[in-house]
C-alpha atoms as a PDB file:
ATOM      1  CA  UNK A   1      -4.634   8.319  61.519  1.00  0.00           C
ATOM      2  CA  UNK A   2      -6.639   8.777  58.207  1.00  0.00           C
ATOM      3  CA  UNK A   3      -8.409   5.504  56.224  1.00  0.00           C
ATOM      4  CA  UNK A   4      -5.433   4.649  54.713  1.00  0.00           C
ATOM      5  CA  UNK A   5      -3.067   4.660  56.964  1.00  0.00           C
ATOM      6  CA  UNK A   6      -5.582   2.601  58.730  1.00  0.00           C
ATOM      7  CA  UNK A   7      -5.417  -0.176  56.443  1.00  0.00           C
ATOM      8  CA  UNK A   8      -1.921   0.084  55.861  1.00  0.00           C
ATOM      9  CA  UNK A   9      -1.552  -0.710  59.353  1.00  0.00           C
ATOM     10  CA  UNK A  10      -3.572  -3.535  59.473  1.00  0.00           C
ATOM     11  CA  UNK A  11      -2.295  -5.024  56.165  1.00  0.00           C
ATOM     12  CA  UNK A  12       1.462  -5.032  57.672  1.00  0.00           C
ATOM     13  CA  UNK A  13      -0.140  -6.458  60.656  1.00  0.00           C
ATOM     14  CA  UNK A  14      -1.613  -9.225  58.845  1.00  0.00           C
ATOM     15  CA  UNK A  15       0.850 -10.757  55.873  1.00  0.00           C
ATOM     16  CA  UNK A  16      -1.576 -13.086  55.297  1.00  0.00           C
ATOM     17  CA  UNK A  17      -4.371 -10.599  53.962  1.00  0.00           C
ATOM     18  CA  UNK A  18      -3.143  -8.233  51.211  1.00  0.00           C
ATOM     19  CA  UNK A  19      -3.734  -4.863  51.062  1.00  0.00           C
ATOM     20  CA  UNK A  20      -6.917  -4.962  49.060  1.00  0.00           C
ATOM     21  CA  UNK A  21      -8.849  -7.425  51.326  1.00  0.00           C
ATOM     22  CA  UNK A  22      -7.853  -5.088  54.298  1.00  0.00           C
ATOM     23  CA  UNK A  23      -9.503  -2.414  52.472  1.00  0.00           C
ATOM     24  CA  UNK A  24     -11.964  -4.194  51.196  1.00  0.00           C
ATOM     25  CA  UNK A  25     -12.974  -5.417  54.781  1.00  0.00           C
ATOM     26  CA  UNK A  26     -12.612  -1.918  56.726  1.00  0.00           C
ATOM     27  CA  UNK A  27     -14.975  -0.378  53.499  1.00  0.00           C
ATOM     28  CA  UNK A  28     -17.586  -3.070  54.574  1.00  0.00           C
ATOM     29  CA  UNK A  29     -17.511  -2.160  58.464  1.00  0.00           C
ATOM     30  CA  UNK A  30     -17.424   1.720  57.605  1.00  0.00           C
ATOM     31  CA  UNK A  31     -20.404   1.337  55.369  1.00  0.00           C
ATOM     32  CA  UNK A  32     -22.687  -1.327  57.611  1.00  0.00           C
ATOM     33  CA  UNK A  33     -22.206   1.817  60.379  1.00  0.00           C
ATOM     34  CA  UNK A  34     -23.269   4.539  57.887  1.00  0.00           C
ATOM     35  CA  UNK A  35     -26.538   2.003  57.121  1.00  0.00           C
ATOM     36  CA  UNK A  36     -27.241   1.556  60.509  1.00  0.00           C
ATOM     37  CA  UNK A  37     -26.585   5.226  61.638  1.00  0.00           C
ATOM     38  CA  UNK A  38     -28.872   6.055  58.873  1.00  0.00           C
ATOM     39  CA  UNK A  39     -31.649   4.339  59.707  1.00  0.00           C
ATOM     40  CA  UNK A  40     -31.420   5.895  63.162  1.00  0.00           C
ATOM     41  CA  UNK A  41     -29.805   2.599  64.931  1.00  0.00           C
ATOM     42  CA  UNK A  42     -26.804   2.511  67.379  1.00  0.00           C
ATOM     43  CA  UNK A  43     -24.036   0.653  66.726  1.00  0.00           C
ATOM     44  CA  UNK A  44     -22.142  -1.108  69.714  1.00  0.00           C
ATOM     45  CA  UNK A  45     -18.846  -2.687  69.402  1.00  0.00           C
ATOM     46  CA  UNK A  46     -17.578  -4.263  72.285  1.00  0.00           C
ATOM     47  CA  UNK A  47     -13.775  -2.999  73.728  1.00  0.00           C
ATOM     48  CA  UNK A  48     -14.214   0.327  71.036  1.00  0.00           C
ATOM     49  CA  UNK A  49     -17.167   2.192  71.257  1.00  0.00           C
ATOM     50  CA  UNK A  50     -20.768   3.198  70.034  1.00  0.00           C
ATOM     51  CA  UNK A  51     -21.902   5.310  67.762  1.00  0.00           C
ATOM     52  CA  UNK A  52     -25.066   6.732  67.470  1.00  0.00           C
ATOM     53  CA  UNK A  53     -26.792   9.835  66.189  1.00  0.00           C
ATOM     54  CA  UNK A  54     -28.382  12.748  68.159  1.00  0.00           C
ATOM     55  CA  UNK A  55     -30.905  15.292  67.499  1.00  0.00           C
ATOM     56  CA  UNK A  56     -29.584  18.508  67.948  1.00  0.00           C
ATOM     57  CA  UNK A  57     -32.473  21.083  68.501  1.00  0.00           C
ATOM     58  CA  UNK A  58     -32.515  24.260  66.476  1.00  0.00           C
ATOM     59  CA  UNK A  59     -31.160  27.202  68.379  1.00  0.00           C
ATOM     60  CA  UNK A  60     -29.865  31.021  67.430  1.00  0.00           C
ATOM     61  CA  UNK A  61     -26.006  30.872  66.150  1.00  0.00           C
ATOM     62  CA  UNK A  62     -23.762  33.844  64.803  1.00  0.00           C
ATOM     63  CA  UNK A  63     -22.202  34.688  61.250  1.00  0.00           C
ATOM     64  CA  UNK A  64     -18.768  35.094  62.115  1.00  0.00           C
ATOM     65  CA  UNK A  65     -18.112  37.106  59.923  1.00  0.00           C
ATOM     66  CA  UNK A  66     -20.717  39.764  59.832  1.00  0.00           C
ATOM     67  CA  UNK A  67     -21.861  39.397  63.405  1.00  0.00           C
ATOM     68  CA  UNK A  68     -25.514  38.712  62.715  1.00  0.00           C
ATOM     69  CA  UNK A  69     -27.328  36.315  64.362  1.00  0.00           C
ATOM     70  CA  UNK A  70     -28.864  33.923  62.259  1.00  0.00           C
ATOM     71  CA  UNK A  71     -31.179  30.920  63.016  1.00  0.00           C
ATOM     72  CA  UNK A  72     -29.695  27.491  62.783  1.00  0.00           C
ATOM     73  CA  UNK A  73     -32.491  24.699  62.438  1.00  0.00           C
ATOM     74  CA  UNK A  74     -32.301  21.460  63.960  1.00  0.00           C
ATOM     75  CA  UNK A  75     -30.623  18.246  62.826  1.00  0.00           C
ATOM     76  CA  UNK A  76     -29.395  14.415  63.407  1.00  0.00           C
ATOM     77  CA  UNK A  77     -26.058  14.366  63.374  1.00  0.00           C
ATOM     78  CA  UNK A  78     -23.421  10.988  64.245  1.00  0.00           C
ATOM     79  CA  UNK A  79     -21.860  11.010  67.722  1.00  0.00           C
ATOM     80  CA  UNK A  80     -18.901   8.584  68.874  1.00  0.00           C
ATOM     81  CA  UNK A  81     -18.890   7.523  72.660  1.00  0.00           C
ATOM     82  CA  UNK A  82     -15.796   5.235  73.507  1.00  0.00           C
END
């Protein structure tokens, strides 16, 4: 299920709320996680899940394509737990 179909969803679910304030309020909750993921803070919502991000450490990788091994540096990337 992609964003929209997301909201879709929802908005059928809830006649009450059109389609805009469904998308409106799922924008709000997808951008208060990016915020809070970027400042390096975990998210916890009860009954779904937690996201978080991790610190992956640099290691040696391959180029698929030529076969030479190449150095990938470290990085924070998000990670979902449910």
């Amino acid at each position: 299920m992609n964003k929209k179909e997301f909201i879709d969803s929802n908005a059928a679910q809830y006649d009450h709320l059109s389609r805009a304030a469904v998308a409106w309020i799922v924008g709000s909750i997808i951008d208060t996680l990016d915020t809070e993921m970027e400042r390096g803070r975990r998210v916890q919502i009860t009954g779904f899940g937690t996201s978080a991000t991790v610190r992956r450490k640099a290691r040696m990788g391959r180029n698929l394509k030529t076969g030479k091994a190449i150095k990938a540096p470290a990085t924070t990337v998000p990670k979902f737990s449910a």
